[in-house]
C-alpha atoms as a PDB file:
ATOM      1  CA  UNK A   1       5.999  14.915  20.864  1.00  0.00           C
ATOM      2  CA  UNK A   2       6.410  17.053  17.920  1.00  0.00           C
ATOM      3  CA  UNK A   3       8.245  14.819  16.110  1.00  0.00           C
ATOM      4  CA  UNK A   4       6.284  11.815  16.819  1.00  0.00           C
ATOM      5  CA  UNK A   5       3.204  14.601  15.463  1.00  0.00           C
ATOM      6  CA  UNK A   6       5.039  15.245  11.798  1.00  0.00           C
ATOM      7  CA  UNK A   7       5.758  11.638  11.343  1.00  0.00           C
ATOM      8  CA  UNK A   8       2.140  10.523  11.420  1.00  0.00           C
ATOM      9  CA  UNK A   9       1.064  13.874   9.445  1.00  0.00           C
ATOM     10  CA  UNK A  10       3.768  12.705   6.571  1.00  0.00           C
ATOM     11  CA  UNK A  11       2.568   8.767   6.657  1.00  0.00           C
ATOM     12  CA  UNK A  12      -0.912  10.040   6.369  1.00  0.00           C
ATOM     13  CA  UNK A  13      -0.275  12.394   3.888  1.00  0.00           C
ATOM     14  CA  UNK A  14       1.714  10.374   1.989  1.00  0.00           C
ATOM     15  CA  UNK A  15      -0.563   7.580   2.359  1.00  0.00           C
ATOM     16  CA  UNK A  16      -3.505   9.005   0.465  1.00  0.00           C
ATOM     17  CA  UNK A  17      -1.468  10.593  -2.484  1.00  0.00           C
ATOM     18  CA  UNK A  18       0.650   8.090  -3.302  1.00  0.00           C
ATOM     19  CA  UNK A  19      -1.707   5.435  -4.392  1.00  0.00           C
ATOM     20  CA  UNK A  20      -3.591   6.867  -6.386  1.00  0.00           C
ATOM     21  CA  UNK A  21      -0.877   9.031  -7.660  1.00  0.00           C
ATOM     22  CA  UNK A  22      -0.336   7.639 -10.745  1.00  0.00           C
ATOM     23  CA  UNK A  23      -4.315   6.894 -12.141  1.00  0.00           C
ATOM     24  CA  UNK A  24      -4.614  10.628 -11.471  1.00  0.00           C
ATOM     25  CA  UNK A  25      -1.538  11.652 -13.573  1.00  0.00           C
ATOM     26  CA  UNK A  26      -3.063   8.895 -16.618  1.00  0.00           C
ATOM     27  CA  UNK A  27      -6.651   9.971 -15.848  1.00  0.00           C
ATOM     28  CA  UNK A  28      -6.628  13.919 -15.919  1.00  0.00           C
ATOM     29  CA  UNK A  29      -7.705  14.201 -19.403  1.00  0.00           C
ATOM     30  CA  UNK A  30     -10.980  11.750 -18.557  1.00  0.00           C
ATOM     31  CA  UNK A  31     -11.300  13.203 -15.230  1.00  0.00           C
ATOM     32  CA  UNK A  32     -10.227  16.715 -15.035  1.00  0.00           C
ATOM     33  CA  UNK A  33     -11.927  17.297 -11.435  1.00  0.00           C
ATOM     34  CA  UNK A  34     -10.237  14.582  -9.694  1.00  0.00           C
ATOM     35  CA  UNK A  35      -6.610  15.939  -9.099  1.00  0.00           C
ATOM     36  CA  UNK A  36      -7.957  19.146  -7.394  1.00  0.00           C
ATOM     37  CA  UNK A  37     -10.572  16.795  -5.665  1.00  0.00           C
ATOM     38  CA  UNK A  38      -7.706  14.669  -4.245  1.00  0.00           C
ATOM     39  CA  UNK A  39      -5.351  17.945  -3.433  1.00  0.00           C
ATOM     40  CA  UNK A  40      -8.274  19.239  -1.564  1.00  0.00           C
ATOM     41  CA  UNK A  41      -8.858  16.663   0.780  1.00  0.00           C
ATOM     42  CA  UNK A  42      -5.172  14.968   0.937  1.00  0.00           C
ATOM     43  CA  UNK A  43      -2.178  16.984   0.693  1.00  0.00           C
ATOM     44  CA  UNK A  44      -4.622  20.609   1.416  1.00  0.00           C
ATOM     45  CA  UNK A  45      -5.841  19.123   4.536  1.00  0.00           C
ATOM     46  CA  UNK A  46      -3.010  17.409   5.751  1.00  0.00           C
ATOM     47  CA  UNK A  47      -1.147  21.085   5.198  1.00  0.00           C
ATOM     48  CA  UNK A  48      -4.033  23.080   7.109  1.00  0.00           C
ATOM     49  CA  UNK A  49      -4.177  20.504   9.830  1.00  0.00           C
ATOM     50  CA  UNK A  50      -0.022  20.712  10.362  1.00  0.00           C
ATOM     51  CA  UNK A  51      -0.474  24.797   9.590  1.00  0.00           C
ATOM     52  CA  UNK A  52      -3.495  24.410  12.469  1.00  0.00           C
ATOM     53  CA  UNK A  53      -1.400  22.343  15.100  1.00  0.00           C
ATOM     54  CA  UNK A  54       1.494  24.950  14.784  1.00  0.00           C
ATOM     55  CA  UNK A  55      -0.255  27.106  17.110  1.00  0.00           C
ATOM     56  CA  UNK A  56      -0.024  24.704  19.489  1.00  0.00           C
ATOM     57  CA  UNK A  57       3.610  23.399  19.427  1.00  0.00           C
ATOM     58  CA  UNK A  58       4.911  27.360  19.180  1.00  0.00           C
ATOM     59  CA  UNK A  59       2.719  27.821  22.518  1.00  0.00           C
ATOM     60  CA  UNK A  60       4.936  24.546  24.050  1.00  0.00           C
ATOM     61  CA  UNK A  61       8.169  25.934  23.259  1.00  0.00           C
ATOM     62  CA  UNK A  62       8.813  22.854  20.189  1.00  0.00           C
ATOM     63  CA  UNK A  63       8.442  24.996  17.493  1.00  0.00           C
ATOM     64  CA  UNK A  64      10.092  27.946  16.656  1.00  0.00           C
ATOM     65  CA  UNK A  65       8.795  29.735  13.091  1.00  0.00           C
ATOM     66  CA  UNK A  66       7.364  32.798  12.462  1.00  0.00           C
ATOM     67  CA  UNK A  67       5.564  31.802   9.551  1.00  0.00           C
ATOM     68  CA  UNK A  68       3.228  28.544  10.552  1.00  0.00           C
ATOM     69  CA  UNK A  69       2.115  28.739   6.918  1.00  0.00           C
ATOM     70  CA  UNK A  70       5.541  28.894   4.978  1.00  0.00           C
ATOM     71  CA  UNK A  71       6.911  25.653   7.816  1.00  0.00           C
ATOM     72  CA  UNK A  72       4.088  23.716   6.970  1.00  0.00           C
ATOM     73  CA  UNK A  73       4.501  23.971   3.399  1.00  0.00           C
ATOM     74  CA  UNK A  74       8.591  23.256   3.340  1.00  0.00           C
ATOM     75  CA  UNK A  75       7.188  20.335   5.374  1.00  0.00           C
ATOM     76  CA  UNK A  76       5.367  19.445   2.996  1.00  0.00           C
ATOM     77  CA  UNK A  77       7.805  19.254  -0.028  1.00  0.00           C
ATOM     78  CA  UNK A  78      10.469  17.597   2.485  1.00  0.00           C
ATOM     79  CA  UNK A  79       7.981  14.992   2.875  1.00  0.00           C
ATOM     80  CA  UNK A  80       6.817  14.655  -1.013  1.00  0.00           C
ATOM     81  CA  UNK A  81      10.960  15.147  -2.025  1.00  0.00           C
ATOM     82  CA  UNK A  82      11.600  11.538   0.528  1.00  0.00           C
ATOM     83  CA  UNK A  83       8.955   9.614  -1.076  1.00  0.00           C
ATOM     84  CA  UNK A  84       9.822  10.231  -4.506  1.00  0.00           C
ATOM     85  CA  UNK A  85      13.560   9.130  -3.535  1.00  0.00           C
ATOM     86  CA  UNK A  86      11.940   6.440  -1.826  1.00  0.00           C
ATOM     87  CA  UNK A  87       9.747   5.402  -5.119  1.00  0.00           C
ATOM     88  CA  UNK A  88      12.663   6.008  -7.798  1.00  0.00           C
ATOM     89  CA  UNK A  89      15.529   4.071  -5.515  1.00  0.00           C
ATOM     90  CA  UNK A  90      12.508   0.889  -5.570  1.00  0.00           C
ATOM     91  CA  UNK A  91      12.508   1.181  -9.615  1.00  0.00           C
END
């Protein structure tokens, strides 16, 4: 269950920053609003949702981590460090 849980939290979160990944990085200077705008409700919310769920999967018995906050975010940057792989192997 938990895995099945942090696979859909990575393709979502994955989902939304990827695509538009790169007009951000060759927009910023036009639109200097829109990176935070897009951290906020992407890779932020997918992270608080997955920090939010913890709770639930330490209460199970799945997950074992002291520190819902500092898990969520090594998650996070297992997650980001895959799909850059991912995107530099398709190059």
């Amino acid at each position: 269950m938990l895995a099945e849980y942090l696979l859909e939290v990575a393709v979502d979160q994955l989902t939304v920053l990827l695509a538009p990944r790169r007009m951000v990085i060759g927009d910023v200077e036009r639109f200097p609003g829109l990176s935070n705008f897009l951290y906020l409700n992407g890779p932020k919310r997918a992270m608080d949702r997955l920090a939010s769920a913890g709770g639930h999967y330490i209460g199970t018995g799945a997950l074992d981590t002291p520190d819902t906050q500092q898990a969520t975010t090594q998650f996070n940057w297992i997650a980001m460090s895959a799909a850059n792989q991912c995107c530099d192997a398709a190059r």
